[in-house]
Each structure stands twice: as C-alpha cells, then as structure tokens.
Protein backbone atom coordinates (compact mmCIF):
# COMPACT_ATOMS: atom_id res chain seq x y z
CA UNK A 1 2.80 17.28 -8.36
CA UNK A 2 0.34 19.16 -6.15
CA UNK A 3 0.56 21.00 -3.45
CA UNK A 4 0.37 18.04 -0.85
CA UNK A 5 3.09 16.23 -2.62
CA UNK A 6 5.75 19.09 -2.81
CA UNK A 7 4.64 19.62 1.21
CA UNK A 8 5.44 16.02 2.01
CA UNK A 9 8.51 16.27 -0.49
CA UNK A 10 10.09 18.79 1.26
CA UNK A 11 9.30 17.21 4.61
CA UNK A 12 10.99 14.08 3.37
CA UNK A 13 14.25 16.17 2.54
CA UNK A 14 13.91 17.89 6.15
CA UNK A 15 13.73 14.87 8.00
CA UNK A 16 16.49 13.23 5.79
CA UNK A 17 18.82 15.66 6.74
CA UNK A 18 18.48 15.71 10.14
CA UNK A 19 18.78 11.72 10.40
CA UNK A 20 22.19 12.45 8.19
CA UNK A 21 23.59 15.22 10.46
CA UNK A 22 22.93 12.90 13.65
CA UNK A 23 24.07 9.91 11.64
CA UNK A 24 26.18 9.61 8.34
CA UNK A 25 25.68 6.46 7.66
CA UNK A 26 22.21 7.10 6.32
CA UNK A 27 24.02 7.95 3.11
CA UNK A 28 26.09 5.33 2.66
CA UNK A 29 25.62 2.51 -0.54
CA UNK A 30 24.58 0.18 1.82
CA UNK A 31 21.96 1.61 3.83
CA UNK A 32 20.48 3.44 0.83
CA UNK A 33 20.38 0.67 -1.14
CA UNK A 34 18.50 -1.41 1.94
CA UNK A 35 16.01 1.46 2.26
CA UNK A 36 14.97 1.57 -1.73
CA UNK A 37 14.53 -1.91 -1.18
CA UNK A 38 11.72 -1.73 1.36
CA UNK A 39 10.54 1.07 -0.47
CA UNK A 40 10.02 -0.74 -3.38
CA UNK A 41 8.60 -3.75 -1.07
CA UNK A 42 6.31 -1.41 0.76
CA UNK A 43 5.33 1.44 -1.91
CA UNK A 44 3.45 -1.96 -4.08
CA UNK A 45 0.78 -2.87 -1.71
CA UNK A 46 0.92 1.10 -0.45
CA UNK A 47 -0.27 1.87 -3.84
CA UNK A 48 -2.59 -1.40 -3.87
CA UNK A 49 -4.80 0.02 -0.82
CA UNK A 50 -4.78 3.25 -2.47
CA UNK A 51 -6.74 2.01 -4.78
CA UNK A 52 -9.11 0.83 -2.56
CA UNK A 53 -9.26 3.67 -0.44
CA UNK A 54 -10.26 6.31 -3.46
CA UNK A 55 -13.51 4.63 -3.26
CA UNK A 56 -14.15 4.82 0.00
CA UNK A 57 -13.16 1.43 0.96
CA UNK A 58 -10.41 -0.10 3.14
CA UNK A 59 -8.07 -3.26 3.25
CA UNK A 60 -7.47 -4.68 6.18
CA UNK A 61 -6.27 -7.86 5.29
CA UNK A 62 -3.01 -6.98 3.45
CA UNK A 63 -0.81 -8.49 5.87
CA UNK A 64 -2.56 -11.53 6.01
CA UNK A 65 -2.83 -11.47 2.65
CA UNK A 66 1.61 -11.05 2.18
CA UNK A 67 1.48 -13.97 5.33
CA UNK A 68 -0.45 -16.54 3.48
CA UNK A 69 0.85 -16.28 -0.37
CA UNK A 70 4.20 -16.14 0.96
CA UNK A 71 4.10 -19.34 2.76
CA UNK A 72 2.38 -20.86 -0.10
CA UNK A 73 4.84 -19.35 -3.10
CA UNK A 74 7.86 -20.82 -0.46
CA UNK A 75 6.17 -24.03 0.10
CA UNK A 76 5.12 -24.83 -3.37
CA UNK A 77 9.16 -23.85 -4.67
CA UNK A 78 10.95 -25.56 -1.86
CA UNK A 79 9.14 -28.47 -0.48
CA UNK A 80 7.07 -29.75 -3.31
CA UNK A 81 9.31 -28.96 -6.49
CA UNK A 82 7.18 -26.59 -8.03
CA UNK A 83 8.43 -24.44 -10.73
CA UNK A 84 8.73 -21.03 -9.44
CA UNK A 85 6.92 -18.97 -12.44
CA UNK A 86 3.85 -21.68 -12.24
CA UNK A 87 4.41 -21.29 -7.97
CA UNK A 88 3.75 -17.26 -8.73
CA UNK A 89 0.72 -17.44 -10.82
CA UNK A 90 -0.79 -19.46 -8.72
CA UNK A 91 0.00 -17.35 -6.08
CA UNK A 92 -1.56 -13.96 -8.57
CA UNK A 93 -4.33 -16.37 -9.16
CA UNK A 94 -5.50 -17.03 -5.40
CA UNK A 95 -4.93 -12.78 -4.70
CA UNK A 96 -6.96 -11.88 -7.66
CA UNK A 97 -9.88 -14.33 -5.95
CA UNK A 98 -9.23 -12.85 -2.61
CA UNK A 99 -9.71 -9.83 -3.83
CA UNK A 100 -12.87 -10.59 -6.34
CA UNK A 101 -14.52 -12.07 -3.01
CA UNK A 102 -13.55 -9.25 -0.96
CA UNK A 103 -15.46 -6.99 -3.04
CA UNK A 104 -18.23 -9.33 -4.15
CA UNK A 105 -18.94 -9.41 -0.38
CA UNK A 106 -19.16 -5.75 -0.31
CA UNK A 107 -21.29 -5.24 -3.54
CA UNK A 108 -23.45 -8.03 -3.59
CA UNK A 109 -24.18 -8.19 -0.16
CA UNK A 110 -23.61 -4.86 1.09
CA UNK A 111 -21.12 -5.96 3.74
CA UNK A 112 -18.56 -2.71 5.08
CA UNK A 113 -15.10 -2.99 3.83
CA UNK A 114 -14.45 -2.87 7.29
CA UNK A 115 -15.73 -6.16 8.22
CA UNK A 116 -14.99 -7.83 5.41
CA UNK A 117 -11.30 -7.37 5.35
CA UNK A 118 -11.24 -7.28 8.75
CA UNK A 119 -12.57 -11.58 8.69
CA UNK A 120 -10.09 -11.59 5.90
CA UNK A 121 -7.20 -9.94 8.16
CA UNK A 122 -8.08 -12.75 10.99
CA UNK A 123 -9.09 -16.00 8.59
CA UNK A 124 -5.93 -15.23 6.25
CA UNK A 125 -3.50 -15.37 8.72
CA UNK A 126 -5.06 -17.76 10.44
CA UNK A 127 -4.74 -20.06 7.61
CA UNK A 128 -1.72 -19.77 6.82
CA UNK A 129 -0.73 -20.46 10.60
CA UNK A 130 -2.94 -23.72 10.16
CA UNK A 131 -1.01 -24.85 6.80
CA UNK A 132 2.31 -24.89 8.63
CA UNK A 133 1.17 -25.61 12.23
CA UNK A 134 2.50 -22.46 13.20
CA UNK A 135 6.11 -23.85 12.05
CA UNK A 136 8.13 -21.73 9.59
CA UNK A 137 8.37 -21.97 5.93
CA UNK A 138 11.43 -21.69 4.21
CA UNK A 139 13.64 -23.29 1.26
CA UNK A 140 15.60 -26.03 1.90
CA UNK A 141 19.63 -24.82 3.53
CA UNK A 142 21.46 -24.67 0.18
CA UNK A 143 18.68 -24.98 -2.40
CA UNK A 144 19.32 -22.52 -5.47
CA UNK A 145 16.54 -21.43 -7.90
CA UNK A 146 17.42 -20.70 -11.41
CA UNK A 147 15.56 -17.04 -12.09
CA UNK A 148 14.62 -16.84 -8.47
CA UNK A 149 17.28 -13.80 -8.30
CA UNK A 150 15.79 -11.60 -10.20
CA UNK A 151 13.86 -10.95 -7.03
CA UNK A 152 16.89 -9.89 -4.89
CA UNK A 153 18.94 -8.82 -7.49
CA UNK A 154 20.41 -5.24 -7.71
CA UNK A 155 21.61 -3.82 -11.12
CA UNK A 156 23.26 -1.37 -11.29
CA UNK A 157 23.16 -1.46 -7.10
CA UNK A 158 19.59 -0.33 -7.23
CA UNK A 159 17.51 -3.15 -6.01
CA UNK A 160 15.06 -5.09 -8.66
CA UNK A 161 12.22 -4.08 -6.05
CA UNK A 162 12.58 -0.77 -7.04
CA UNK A 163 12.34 -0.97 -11.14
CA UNK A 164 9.22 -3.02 -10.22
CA UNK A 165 7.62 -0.22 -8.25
CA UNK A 166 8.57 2.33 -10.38
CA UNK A 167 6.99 0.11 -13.61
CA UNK A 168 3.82 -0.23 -11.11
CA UNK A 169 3.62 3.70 -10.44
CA UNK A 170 3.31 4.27 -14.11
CA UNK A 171 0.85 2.16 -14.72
CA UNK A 172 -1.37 2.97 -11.99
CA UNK A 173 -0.82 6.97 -12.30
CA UNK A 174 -1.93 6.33 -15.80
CA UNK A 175 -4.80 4.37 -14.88
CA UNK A 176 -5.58 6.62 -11.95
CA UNK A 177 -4.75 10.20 -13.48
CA UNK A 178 -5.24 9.52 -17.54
CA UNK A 179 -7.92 7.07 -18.11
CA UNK A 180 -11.42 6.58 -17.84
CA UNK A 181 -11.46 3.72 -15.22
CA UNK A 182 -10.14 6.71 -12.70
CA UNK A 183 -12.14 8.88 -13.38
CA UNK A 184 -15.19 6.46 -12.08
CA UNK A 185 -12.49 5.33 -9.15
CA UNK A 186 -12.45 9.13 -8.03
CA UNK A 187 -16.61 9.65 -8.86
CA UNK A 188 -17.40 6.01 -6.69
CA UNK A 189 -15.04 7.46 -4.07
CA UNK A 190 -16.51 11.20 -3.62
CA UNK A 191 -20.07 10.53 -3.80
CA UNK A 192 -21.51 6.47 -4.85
CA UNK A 193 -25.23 6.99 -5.36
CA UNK A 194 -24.71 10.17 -7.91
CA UNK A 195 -21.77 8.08 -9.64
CA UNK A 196 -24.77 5.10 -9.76
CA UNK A 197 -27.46 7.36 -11.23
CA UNK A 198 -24.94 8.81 -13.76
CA UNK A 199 -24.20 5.61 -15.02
CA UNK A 200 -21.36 4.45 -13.84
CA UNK A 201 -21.37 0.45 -12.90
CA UNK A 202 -20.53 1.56 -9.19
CA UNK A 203 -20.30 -1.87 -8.33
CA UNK A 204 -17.91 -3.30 -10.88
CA UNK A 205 -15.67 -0.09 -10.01
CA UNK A 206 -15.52 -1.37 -6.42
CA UNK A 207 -14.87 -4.87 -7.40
CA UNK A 208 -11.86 -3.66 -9.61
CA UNK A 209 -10.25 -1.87 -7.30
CA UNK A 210 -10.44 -4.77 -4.80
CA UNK A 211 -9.02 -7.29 -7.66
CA UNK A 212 -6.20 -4.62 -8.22
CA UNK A 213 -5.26 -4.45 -4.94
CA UNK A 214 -4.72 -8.34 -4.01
CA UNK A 215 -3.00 -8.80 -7.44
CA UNK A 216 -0.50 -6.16 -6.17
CA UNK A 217 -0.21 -7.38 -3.02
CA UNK A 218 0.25 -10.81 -4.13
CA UNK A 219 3.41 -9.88 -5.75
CA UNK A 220 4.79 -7.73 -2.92
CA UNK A 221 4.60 -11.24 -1.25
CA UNK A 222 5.97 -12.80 -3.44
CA UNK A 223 9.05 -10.17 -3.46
CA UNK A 224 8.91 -10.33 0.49
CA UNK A 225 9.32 -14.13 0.75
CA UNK A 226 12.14 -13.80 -1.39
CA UNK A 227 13.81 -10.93 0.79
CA UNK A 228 13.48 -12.60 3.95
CA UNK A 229 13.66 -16.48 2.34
CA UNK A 230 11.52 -17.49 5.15
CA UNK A 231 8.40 -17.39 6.46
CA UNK A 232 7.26 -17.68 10.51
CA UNK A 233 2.94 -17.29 9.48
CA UNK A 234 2.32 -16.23 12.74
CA UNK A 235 4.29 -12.90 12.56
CA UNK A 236 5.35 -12.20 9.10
CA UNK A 237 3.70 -8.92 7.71
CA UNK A 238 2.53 -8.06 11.08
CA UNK A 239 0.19 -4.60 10.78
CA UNK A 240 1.75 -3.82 7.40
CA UNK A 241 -1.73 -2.73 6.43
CA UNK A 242 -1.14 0.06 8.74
CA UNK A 243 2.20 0.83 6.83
CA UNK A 244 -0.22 1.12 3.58
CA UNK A 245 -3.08 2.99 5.10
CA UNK A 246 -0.04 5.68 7.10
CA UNK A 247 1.95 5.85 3.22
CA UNK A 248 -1.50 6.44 2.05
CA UNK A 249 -2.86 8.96 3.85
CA UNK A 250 0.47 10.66 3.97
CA UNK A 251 0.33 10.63 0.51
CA UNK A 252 -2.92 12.37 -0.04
CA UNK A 253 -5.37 10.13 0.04
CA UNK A 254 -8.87 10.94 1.72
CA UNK A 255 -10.10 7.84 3.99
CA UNK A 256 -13.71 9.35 2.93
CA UNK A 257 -12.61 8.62 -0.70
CA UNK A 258 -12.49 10.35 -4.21
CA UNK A 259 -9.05 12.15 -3.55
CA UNK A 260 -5.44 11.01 -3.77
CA UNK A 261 -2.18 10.75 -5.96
CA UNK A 262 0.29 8.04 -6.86
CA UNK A 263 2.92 9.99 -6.33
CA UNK A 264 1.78 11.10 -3.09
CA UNK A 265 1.23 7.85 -1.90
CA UNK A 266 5.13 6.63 -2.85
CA UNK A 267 6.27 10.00 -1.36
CA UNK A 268 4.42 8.46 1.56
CA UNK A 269 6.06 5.26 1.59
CA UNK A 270 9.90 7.11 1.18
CA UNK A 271 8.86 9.13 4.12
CA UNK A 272 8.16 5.97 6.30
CA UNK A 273 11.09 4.08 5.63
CA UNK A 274 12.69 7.21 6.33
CA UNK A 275 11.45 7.50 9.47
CA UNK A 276 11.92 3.81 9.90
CA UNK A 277 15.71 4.29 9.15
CA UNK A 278 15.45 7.26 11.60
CA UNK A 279 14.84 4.91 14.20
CA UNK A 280 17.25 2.14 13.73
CA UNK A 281 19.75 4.34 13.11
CA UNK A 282 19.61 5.93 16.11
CA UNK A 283 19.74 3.45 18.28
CA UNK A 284 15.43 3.69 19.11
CA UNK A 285 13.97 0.64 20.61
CA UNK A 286 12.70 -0.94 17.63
CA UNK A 287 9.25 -1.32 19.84
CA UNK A 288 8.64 1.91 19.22
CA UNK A 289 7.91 1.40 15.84
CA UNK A 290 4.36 0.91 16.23
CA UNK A 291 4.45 4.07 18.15
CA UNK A 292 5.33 6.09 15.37
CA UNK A 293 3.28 4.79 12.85
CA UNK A 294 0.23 5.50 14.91
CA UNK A 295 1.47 8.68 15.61
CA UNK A 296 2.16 9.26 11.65
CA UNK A 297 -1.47 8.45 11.00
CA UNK A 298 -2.92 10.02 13.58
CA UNK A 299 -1.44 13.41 12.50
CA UNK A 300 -2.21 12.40 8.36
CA UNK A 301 -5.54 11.98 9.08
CA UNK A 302 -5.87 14.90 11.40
CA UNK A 303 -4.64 17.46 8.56
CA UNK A 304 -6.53 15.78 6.28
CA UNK A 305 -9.91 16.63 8.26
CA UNK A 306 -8.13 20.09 8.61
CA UNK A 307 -7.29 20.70 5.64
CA UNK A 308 -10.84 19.26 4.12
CA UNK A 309 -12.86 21.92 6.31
CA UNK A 310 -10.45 24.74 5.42
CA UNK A 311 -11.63 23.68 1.98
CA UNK A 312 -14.88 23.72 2.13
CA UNK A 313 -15.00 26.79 4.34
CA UNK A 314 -12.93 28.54 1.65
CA UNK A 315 -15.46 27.49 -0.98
CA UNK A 316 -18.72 28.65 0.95
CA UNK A 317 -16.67 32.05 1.53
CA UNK A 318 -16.22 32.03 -2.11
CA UNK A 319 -19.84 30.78 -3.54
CA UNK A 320 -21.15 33.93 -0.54
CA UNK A 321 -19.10 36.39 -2.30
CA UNK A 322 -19.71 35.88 -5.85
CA UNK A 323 -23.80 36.00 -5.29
CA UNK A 324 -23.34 38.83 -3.17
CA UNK A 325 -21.08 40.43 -5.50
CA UNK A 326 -24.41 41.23 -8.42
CA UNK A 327 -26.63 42.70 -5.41
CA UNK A 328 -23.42 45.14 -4.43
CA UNK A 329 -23.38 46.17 -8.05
C-alpha cells in the first residue's frame, strides 16, 4: 500500500462512520452483504478500465459493453435453450473481439481511445436496443438453471461476486505489480515513443490491455444479468463507465497514464458504493447520484493534477539543490 491508498483507506473508514452514526443499519448482514455485492460487480470492470487507463487510454464503452452481452448471455439461456457455460463463452468470446477491435482501431489506424470507445459506447448500446426492439430481456417466470447460482450465491453470507473479484485482484496486481507485461503497461502509459524506441511492442501492449478489459467486463455482465435477471437495453448499465473511470481515479490512477494500483482502484470502488449506500440510506433523491459521481471525479482528478505538479515541483527543487550543492562546496 502507498501513500494514496492508506489516504483513501482512511477516508473510506471516515465516511463509513459517519453514514453508521446517522444510520445503523449500514452495519447490518443485510446491507453489508448487498454492498460487497456491488462491490464485487463494480470493482471487475473498475479494474478492467484500469488497465486501459495506465496506458493512456480510455473506455468509454463499458456500459454498452455490460448492456449488450447481458441481453445476449439472457437471451441465448432463456429463450433459445442454450446451455449457460457455452451462453458465457460466447459471451467472453464477442468481449475479447470488442476489445481486440477497440484497440486495433487505435494502433493500426491511429484513432483516439476517445472516439473509438466513444462509437463503441453509442453503436453497443444501440445494438443491443435493436436486438430486442427496445423490449426487455429476461428468463422465462419460473425457469431454473442448474449452476446458474453460483452467480448469486453467498457462502458463507459473503456474496460469490466478491471471491470472484478478489481472485481477479490477484491476478491483475500480479500482472500489474510483478511481471514483465506491467512493467511495459506502466512504460506505454508514462511516455509511448521512448517505450517504442526501447523496444517494447507499444502496440501489442495497447491491444492487450484493451482485450483484458472487455474480457473482464464481459463477465461483470454476465454477473450483472444474473443479479438483476433482467435486462431493459435501453437503460441497463447506464454511465457505469463513469463508475470505473471515478473508482479509478480515486484509486490512483493517472488519466495521463503510467501510474496506478490495484488496490487503489478496489479501495476506489468500496468508497463509491459507500457513498452510494450513503445516499440511499439517507433518504437522498436517488437523482442525485449522478451528482456525486461527477463531483467524486471532479475532485480525483483535481488532486491528481495537484498532487502531479507538487511532484514535479518537488523534484526540480531537488535536481536544483543537489547541482548546486558541488559549487557551494
């Protein structure tokens, strides 16, 4: 843990504890064990766009994205008979190629991430709109799945959402923090052209962390379709790529690229469901949800600029001193 993380740790504890002083209930089985669930639903594709992010990139099209393979994964199971674990990789199989055209778009043909996921945020969702005729997907009243549980199950009263994040974390703060893979995530992120002429395949990087992030997404919607066991195309997963970008940035990570945690990014998340429970729990109009997520990212990405000049200041101060420091001698 760094710095940043213990900061937004103990800001998660501070604002815990006042939602529990002007509320119990936010300690009770229930509502904790509701909140861990969308933690676990939100921290996977918050930890999928902070992959994308570290290299300078952004995903726009995340909601979409959850919108479309959840309509398909519900369809495929309840109206046309398919097998549920042949349903899902079909489902992985059509994220990974979102996300392998997402960044052969921005690679090959030098397209912004902006744009690109931004056509993907609009043509997704517009898709999946068209493949229902705006009508809702769901499974059939009274339809069981054999295995289908595991995705709303809760041993042990923690929810199978959260084991599943927690299994994700690992992996990707091993791939991010221990291996050689992040390492070139981190170099493509801080500066492209001297991670190019070092050696580094700056384009398959990219491409990677694009494929990573649909194939993560595509089982958060897989685990949200499941969790709400119906799907309405045109406003399921509404903005939740703002939830990733806010858990994100709270978390650490730099929207110029190269810097950023796992575990910041799932403190992140913890810290917007908390605020999320904050606001249900006492009694806010649940429009102003929007209103505090903008407001959450505003102020991330405000202390982020802050903090990255204070930085840099601190290192010219420092690089001044030391070659000063022969001539006073």
């Amino acid at each position: 843990m760094n710095k940043k993380d213990l900061g937004l740790l103990v800001l998660i504890l501070v604002v815990g504890l006042f939602v529990y002083l002007r509320n119990p209930l936010f300690l009770s089985a229930n509502n904790l064990a509701n909140t861990a669930n969308l933690i676990g639903l939100f921290g996977l594709f918050s930890i999928a766009q902070g992959f994308v992010i570290i290299t300078g990139g952004i995903e726009l099209s995340v909601g979409s994205m959850i919108a479309l393979l959840g309509v398909l994964f519900v369809d495929m199971v309840g109206r046309m008979g398919i097998p549920w674990p042949i349903a899902a990789a079909i489902v992985m199989a059509l994220g990974l190629a979102m996300g392998l055209a997402h960044g052969l778009l921005i690679t090959k043909l030098r397209m912004q991430p902006f744009v690109v996921t931004l056509c993907g945020l609009l043509i997704y969702r517009g898709v999946a709109r068209g493949y229902t005729a705006d009508a809702t997907a769901g499974f059939p009243f009274g339809s069981t799945y054999p295995g289908l549980d595991f995705f709303v199950a809760r041993p042990f009263g923690i929810p199978t959402s959260v084991f599943v994040l927690l299994v994700v974390a690992v992996i990707a703060w091993i791939v991010l923090h221990r291996s050689v893979f992040g390492r070139y995530l981190y170099a493509v992120g801080k500066n492209e052209e001297a991670a190019k002429f070092s050696g580094i395949r700056t384009d398959l990087v990219v491409i990677a962390a694009y494929v990573i992030c649909a194939a993560l997404t595509a089982v958060a919607a897989i685990f949200f379709a499941m969790y709400t066991r119906s799907v309405q195309p045109s406003g399921h997963a509404n903005f939740y790529e703002l939830y990733a970008i806010a858990a994100a940035v709270l978390g650490g990570f730099s929207l110029r690229g190269g810097e950023g945690s796992i575990v910041g990014v799932i403190l992140g998340t913890i810290l917007l469901q908390i605020l999320q429970n904050l606001v249900n729990l006492l009694g806010i109009p649940s429009s102003l949800n929007f209103a505090v997520m903008g407001t959450v990212i505003l102020v991330g990405v405000l202390v982020d600029q802050q903090w990255g000049r204070f930085r840099e200041h601190r290192r010219i101060r420092e690089a001044a001193r030391l070659a000063f420091k022969p001539a006073a001698e």
